[in-house]
N, C-alpha and C. Protein backbone atom coordinates (compact mmCIF):
# COMPACT_ATOMS: atom_id res chain seq x y z
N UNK A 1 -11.93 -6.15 8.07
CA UNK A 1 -11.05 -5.73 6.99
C UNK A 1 -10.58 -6.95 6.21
N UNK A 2 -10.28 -7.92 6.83
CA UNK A 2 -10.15 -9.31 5.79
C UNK A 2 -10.74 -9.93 5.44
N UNK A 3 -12.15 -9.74 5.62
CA UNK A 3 -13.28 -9.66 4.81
C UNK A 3 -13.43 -9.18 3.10
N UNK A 4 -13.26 -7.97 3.82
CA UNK A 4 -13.45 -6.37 2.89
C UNK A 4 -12.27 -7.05 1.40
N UNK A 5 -10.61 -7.88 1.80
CA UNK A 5 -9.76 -7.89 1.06
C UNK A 5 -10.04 -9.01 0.13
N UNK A 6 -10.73 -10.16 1.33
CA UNK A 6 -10.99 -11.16 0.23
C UNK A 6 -12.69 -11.19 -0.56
N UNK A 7 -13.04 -10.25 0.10
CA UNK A 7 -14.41 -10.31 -1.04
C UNK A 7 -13.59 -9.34 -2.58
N UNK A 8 -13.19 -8.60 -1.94
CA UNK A 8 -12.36 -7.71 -3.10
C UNK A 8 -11.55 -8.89 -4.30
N UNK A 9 -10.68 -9.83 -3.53
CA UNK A 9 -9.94 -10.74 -4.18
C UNK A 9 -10.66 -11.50 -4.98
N UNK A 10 -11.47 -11.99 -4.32
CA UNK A 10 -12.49 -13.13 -5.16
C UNK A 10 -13.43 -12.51 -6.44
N UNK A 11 -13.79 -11.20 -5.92
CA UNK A 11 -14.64 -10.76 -7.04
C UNK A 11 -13.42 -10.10 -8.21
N UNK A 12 -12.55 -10.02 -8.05
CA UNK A 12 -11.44 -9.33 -8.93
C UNK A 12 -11.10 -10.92 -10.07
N UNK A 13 -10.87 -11.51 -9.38
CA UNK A 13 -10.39 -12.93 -9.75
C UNK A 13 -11.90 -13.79 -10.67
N UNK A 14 -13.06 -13.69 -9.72
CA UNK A 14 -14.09 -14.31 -10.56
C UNK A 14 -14.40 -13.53 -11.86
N UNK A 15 -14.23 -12.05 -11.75
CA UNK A 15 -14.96 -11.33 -12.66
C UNK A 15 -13.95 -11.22 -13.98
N UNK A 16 -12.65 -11.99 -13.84
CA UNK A 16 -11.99 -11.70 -14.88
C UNK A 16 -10.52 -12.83 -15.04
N UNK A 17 -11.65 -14.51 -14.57
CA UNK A 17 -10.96 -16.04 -14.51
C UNK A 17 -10.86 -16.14 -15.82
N UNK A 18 -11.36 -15.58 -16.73
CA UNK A 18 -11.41 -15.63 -18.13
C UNK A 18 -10.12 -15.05 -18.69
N UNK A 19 -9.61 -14.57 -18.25
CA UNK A 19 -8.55 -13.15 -18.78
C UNK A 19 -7.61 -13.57 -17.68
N UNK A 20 -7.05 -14.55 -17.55
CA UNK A 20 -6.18 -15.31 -16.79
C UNK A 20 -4.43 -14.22 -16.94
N UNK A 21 -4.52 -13.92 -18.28
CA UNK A 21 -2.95 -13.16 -18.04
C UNK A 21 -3.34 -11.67 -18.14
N UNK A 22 -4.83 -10.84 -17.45
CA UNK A 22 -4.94 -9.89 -17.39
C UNK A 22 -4.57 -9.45 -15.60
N UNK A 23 -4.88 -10.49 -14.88
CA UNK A 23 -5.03 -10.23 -13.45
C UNK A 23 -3.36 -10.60 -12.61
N UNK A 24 -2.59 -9.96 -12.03
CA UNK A 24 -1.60 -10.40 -11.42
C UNK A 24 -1.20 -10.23 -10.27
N UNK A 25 -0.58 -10.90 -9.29
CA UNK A 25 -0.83 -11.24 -8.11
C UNK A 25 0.61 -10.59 -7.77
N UNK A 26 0.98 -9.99 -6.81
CA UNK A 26 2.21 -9.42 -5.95
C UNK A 26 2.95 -10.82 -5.62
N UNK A 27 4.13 -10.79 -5.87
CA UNK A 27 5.39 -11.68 -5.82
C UNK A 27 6.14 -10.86 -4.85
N UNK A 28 6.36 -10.15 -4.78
CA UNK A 28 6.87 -9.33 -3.31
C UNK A 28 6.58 -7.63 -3.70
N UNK A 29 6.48 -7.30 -2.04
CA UNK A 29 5.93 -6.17 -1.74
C UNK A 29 7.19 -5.76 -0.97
N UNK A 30 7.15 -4.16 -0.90
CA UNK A 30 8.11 -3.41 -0.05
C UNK A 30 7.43 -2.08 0.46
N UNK A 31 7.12 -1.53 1.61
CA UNK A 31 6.60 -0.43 1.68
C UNK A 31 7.13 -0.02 2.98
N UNK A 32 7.56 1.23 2.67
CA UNK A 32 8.47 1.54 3.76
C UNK A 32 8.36 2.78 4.20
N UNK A 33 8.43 3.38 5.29
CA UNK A 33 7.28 4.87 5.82
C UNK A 33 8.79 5.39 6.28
N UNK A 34 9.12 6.94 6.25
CA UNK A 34 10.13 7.69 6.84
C UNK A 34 9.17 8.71 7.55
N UNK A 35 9.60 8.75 8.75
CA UNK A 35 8.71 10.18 9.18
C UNK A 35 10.12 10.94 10.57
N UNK A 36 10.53 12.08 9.51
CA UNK A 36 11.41 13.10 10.41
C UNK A 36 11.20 14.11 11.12
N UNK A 37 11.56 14.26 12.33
CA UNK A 37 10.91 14.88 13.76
C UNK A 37 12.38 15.13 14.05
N UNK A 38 12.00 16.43 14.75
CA UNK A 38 13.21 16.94 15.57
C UNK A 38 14.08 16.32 16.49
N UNK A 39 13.43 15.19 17.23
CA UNK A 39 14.02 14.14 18.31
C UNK A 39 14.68 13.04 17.60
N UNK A 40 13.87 12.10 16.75
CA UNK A 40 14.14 11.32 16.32
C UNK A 40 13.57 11.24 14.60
N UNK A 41 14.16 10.41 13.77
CA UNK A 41 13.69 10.13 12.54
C UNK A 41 12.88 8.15 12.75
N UNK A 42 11.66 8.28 12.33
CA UNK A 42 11.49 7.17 12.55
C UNK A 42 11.37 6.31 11.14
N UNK A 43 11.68 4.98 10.76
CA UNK A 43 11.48 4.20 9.48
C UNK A 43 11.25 3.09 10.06
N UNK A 44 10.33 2.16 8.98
CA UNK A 44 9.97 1.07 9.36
C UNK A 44 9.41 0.26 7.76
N UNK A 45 9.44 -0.58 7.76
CA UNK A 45 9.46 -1.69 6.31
C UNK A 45 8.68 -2.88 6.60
N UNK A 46 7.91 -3.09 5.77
CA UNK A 46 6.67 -4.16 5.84
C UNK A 46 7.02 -4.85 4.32
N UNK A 47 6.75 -5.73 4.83
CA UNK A 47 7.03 -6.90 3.45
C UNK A 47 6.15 -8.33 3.75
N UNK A 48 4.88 -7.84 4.34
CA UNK A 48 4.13 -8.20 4.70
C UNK A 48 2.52 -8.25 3.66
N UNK A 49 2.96 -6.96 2.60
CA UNK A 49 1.68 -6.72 2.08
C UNK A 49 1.69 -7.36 0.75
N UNK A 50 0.04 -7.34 0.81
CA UNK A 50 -0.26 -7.80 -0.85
C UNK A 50 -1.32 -7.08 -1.76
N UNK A 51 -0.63 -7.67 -2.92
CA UNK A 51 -1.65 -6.56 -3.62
C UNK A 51 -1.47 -6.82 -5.43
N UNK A 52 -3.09 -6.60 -5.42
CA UNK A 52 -3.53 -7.17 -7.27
C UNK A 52 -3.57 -6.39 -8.37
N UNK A 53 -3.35 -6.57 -9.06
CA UNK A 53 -3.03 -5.37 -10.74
C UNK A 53 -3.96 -6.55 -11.15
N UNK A 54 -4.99 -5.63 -12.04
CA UNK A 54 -5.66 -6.18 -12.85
C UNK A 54 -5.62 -5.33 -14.53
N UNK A 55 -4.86 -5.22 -15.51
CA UNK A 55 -4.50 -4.85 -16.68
C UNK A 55 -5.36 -5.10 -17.32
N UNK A 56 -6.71 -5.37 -17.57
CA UNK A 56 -7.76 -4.90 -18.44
C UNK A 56 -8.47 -3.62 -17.67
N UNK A 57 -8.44 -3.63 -16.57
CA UNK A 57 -9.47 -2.44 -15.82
C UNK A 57 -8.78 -1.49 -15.34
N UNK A 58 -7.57 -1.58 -15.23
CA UNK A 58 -6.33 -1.08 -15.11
C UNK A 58 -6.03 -0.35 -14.08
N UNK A 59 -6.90 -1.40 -12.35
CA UNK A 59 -7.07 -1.56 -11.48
C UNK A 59 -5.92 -1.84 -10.02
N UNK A 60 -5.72 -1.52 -9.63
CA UNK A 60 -5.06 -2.10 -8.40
C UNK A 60 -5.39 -1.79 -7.08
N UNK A 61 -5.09 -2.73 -6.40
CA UNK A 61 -5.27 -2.46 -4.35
C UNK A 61 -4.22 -3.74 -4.41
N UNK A 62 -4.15 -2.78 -2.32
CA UNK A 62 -3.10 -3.10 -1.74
C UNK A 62 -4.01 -3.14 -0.56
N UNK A 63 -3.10 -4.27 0.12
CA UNK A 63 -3.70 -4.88 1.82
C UNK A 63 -2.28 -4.64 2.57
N UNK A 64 -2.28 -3.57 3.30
CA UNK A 64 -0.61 -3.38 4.03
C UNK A 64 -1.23 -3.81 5.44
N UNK A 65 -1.07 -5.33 6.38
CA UNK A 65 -1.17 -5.79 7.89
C UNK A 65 -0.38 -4.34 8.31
N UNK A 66 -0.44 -3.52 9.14
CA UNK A 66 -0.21 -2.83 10.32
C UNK A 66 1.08 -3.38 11.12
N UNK A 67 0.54 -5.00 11.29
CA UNK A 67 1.43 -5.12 12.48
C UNK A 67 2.67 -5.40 11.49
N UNK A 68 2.94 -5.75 10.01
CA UNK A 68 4.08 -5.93 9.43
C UNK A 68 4.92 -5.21 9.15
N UNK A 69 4.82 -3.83 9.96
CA UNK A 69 6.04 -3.08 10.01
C UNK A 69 7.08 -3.35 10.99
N UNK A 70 7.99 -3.66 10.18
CA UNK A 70 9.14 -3.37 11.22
C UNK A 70 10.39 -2.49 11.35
N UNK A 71 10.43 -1.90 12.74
CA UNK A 71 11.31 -1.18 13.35
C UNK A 71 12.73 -1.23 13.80
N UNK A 72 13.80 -0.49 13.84
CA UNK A 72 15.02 -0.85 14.22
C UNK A 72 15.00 -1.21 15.94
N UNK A 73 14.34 -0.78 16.15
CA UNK A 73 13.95 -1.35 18.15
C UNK A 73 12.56 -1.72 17.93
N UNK A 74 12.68 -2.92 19.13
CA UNK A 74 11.07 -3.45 19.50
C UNK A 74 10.44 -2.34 20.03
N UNK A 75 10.72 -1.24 20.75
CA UNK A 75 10.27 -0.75 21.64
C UNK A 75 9.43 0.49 20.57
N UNK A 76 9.71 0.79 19.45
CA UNK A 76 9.41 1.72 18.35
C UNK A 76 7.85 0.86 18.02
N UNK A 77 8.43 0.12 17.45
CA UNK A 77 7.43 -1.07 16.92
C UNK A 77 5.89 -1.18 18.10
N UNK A 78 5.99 -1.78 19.13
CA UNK A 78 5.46 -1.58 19.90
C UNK A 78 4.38 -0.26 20.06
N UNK A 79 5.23 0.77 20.23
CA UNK A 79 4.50 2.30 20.85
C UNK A 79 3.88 2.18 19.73
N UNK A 80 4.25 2.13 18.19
CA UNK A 80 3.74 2.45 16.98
C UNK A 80 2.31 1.44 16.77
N UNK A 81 2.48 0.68 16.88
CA UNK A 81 1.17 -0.19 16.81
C UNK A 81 0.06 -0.03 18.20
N UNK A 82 0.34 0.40 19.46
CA UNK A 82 -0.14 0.62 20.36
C UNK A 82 -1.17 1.44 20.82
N UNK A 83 0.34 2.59 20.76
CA UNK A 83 -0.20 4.13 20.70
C UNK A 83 -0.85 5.03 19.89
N UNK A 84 -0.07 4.71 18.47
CA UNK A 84 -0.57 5.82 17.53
C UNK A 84 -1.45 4.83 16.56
N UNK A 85 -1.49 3.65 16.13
CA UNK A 85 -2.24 2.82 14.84
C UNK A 85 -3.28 2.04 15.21
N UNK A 86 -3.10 1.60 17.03
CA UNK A 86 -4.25 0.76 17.28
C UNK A 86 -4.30 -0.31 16.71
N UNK A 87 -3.04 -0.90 16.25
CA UNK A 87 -3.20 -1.94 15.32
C UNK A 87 -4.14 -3.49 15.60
N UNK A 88 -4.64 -3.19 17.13
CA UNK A 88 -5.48 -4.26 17.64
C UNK A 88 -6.80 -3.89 17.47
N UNK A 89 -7.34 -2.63 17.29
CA UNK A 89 -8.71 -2.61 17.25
C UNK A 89 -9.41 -3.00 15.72
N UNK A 90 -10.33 -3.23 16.09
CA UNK A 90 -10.90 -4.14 14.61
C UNK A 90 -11.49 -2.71 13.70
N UNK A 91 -11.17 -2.63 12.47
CA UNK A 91 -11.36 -2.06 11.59
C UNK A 91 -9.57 -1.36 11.38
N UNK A 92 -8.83 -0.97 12.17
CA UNK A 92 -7.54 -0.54 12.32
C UNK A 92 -6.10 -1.39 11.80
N UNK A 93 -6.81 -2.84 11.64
CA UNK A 93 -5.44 -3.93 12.03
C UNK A 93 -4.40 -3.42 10.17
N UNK A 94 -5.60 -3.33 9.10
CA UNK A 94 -4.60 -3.27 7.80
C UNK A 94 -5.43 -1.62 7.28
N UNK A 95 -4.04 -1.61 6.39
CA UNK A 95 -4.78 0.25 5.63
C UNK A 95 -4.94 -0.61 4.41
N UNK A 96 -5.47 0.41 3.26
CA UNK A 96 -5.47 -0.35 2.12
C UNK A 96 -5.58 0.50 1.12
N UNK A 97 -5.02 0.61 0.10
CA UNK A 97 -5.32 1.24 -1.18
C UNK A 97 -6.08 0.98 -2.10
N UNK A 98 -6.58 1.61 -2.70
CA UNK A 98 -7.47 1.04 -4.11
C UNK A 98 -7.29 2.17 -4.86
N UNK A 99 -7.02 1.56 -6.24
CA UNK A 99 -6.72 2.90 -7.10
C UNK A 99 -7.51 1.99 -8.59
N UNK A 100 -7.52 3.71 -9.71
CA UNK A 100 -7.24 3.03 -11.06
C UNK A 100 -6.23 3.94 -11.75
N UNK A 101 -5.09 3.31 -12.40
CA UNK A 101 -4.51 3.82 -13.11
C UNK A 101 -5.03 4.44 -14.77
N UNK A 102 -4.43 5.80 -14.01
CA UNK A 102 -5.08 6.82 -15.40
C UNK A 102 -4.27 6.70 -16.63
N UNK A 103 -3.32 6.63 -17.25
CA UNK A 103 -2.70 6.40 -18.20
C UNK A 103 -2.76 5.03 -19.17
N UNK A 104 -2.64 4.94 -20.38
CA UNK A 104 -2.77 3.49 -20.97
C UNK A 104 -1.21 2.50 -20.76
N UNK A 105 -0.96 1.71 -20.49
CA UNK A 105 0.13 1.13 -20.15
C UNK A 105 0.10 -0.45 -21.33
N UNK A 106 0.97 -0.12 -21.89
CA UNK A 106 1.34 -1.50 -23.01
C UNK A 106 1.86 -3.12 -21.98
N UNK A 107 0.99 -3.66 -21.22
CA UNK A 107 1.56 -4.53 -20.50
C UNK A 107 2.15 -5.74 -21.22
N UNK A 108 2.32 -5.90 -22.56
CA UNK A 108 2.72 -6.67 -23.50
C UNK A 108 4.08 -6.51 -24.39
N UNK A 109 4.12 -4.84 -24.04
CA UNK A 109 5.58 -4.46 -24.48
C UNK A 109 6.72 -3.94 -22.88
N UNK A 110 7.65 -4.37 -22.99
CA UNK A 110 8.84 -3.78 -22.10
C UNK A 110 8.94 -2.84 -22.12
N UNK A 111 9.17 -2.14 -20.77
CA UNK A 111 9.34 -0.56 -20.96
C UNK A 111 8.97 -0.08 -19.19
N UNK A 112 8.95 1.29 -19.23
CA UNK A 112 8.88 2.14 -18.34
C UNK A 112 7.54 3.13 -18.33
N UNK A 113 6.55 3.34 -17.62
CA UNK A 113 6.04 3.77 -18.15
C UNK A 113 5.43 4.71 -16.80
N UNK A 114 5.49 6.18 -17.19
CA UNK A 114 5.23 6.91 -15.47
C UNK A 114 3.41 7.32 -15.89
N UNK A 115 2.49 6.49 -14.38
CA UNK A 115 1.61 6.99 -14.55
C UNK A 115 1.17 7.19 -13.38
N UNK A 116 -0.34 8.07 -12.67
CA UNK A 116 -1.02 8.54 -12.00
C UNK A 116 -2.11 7.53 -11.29
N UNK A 117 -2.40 6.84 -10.61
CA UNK A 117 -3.27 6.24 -10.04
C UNK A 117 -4.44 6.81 -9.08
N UNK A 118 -5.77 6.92 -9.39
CA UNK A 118 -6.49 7.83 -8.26
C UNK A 118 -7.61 6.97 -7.89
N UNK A 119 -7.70 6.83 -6.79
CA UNK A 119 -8.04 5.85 -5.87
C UNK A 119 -8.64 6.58 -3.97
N UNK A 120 -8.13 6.12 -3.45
CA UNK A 120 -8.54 5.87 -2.07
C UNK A 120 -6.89 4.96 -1.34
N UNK A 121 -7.22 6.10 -0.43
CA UNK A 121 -6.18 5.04 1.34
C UNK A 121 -6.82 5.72 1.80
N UNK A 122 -6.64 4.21 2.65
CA UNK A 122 -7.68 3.94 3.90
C UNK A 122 -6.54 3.54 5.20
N UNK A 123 -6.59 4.50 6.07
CA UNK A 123 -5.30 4.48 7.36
C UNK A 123 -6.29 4.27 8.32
N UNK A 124 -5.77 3.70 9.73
CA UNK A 124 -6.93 4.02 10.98
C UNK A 124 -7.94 4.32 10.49
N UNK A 125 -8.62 3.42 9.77
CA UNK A 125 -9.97 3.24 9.46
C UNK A 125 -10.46 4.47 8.74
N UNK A 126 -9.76 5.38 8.56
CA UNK A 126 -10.00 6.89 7.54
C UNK A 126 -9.85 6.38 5.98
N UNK A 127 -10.68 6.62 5.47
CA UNK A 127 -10.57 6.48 4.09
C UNK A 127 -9.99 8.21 3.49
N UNK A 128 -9.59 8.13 2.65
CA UNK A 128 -9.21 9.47 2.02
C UNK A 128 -8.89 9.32 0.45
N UNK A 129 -9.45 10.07 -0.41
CA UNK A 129 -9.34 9.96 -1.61
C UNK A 129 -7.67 10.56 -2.26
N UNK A 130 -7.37 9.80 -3.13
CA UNK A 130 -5.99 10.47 -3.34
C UNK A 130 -5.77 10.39 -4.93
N UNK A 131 -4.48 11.15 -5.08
CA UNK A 131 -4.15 10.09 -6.95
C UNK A 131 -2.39 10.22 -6.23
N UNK A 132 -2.28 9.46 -6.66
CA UNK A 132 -0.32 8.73 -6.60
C UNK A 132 0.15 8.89 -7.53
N UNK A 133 1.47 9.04 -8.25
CA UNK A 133 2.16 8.92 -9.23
C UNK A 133 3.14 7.84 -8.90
N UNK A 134 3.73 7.48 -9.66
CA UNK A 134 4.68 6.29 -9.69
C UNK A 134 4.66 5.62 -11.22
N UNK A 135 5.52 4.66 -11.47
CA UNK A 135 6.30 4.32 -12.38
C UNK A 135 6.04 2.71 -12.38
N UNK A 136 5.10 2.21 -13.55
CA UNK A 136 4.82 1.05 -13.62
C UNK A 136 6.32 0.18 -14.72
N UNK A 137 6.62 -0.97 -14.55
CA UNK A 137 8.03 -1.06 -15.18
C UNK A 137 7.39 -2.48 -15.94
N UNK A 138 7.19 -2.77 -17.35
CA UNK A 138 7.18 -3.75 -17.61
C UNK A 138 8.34 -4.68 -18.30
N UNK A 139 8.75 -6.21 -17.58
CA UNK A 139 10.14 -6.55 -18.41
C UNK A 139 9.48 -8.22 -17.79
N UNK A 140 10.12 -8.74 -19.37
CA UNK A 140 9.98 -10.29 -19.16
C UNK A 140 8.62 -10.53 -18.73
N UNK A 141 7.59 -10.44 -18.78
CA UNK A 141 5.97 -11.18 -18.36
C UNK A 141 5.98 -10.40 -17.14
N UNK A 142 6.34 -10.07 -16.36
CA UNK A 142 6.56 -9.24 -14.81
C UNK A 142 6.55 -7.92 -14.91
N UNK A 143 5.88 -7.83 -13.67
CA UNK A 143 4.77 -6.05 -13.75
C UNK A 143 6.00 -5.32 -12.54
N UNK A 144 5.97 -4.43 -12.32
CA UNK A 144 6.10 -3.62 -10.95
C UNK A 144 5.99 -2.39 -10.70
N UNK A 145 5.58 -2.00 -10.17
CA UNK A 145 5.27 -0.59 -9.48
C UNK A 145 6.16 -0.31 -8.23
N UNK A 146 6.27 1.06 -8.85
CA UNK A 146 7.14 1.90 -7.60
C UNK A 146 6.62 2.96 -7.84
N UNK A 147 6.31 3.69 -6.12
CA UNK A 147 5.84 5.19 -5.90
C UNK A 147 6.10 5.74 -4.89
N UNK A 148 6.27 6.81 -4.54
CA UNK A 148 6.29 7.41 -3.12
C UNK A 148 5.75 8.78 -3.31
N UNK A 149 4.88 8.72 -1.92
CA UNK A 149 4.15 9.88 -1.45
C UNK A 149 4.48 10.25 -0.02
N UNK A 150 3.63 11.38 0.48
CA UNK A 150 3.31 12.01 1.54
C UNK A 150 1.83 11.54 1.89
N UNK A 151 1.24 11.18 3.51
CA UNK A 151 0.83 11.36 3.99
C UNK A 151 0.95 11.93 5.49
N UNK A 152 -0.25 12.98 5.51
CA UNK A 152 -0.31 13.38 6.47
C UNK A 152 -1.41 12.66 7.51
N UNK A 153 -0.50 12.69 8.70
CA UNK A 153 -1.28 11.85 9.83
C UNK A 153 -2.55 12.14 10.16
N UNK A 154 -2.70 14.40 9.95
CA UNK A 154 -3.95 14.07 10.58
C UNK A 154 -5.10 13.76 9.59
N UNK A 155 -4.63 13.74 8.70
CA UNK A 155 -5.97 12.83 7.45
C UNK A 155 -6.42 11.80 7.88
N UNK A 156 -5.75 11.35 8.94
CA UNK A 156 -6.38 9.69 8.95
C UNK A 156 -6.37 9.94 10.57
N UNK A 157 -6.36 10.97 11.45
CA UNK A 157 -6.86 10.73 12.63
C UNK A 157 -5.84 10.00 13.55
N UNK A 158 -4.72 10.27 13.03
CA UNK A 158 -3.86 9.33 14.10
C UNK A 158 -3.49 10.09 15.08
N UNK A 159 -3.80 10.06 16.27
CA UNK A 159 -4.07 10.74 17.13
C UNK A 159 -1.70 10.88 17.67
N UNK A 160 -1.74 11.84 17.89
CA UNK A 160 -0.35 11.81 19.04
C UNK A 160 -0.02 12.35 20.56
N UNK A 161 0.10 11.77 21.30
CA UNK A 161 -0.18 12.35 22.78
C UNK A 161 0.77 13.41 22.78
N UNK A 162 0.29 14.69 22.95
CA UNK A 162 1.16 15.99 23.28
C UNK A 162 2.31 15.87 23.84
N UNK A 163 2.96 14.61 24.83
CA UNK A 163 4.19 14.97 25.53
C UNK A 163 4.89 14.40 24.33
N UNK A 164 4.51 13.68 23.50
CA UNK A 164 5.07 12.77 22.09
C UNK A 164 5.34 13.86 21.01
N UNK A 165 4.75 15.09 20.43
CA UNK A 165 4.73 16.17 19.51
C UNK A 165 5.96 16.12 18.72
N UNK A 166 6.97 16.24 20.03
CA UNK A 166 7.92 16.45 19.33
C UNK A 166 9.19 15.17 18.33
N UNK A 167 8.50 14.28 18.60
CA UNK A 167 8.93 12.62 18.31
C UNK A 167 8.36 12.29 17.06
N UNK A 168 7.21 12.85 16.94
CA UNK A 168 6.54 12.29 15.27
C UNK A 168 6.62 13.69 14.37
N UNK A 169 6.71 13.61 13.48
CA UNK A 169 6.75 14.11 12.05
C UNK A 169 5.29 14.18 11.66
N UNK A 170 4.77 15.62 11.28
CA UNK A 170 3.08 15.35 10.83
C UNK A 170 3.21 15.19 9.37
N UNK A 171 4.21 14.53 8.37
CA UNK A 171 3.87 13.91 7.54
C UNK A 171 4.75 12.76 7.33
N UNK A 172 4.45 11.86 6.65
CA UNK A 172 5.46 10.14 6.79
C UNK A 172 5.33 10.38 5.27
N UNK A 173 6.63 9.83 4.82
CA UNK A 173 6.78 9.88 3.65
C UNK A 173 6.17 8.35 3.50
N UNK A 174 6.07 7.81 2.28
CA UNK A 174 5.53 6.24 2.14
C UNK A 174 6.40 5.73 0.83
N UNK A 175 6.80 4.81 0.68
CA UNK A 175 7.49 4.50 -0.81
C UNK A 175 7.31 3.02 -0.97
N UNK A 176 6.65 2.95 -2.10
CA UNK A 176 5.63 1.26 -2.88
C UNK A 176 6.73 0.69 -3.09
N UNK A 177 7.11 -0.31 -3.43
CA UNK A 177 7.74 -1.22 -4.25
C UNK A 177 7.11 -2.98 -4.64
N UNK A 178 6.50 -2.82 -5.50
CA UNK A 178 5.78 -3.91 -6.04
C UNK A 178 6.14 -5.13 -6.84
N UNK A 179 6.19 -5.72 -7.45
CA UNK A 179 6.67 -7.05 -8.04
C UNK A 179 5.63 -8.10 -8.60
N UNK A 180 4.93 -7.81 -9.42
CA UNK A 180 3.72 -8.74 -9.80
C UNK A 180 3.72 -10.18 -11.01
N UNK A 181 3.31 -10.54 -10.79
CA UNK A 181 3.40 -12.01 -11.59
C UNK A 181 2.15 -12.12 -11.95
N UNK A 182 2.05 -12.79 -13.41
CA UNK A 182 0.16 -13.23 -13.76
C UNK A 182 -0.38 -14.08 -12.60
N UNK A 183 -1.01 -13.90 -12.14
CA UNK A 183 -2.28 -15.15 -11.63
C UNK A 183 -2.13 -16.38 -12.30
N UNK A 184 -1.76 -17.33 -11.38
CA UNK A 184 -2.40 -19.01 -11.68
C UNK A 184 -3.39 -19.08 -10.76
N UNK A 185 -4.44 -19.73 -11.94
CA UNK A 185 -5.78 -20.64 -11.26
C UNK A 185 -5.14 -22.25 -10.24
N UNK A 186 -5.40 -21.68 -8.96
CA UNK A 186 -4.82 -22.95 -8.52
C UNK A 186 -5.41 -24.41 -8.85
């Protein structure tokens, strides 16, 4: 999979070194999962991920590490990467998005602008086709995106051990929060 992100990176970046203030790089990420169950409500926040807007192709993906969620107990954290995400087996460790945004977005003028992204997430190694909505915000040279969805677990195969049923929620809410800056050529 970090393969998969930086062949993605490099070819995003080579194919459009020319167009230096078209491509922009995540300055901070926020993505944060709620999933409510009768026992417990579980949340957890990663600020771990990254992810590229490219405004001529009007492109984006996201690389969310697995293990960069974190939990209000270790012991959550733990089961969650263990039990249900596998976050050690290889192809499992990051999910990832890839989308293109359907709407035209003025990245040159300030403003608000609500559009649709349809793409692909990829959870426990499940790919699944999707479209997102969310709200691209342009102010001062700086991009950001915010969205929140539903996924459901068993789209992506995340398995839950029956005595557990009643502890997970079969859908996790998910909510983006993005922050992008142009690309410098280092």
């Amino acid at each position: 999979m970090k393969n998969f992100f930086t062949s993605c990176f490099l070819l995003l970046i080579s194919c459009f070194s020319s167009f230096a203030q078209s491509v922009y790089t995540s300055e901070s990420t926020e993505i944060t999962f709620f999933s409510a169950s009768p026992l417990e409500d579980i949340e957890a926040v990663n600020k771990g991920s990254i992810s590229l807007l490219n405004t001529v192709t009007d492109s984006v993906v996201f690389r969310v590490p697995i293990k960069s969620f974190v939990f209000k107990s270790g012991f959550m954290q733990t089961h969650f990467n263990e039990t249900y995400m596998e976050s050690d087996k290889k192809g499992y460790e990051t999910a990832t998005l890839k989308g293109k945004i359907n709407e035209k977005v003025d990245y040159k003028t300030d403003g608000e602008y609500k559009v649709t992204c349809t793409g692909s997430l990829k959870i426990h190694a499940v790919e699944q086709p999707r479209t997102f909505e969310g709200v691209i915000t342009v102010k001062d040279n700086k991009v950001s995106i915010k969205s929140e969805f539903m996924v459901l677990v068993a789209d992506h195969k995340i398995k839950i051990p029956s005595d557990k049923i009643q502890n997970i929620g079969k859908e996790v809410k998910v909510t983006v929060n993005a922050t992008y800056k142009p690309y410098v050529k280092p």
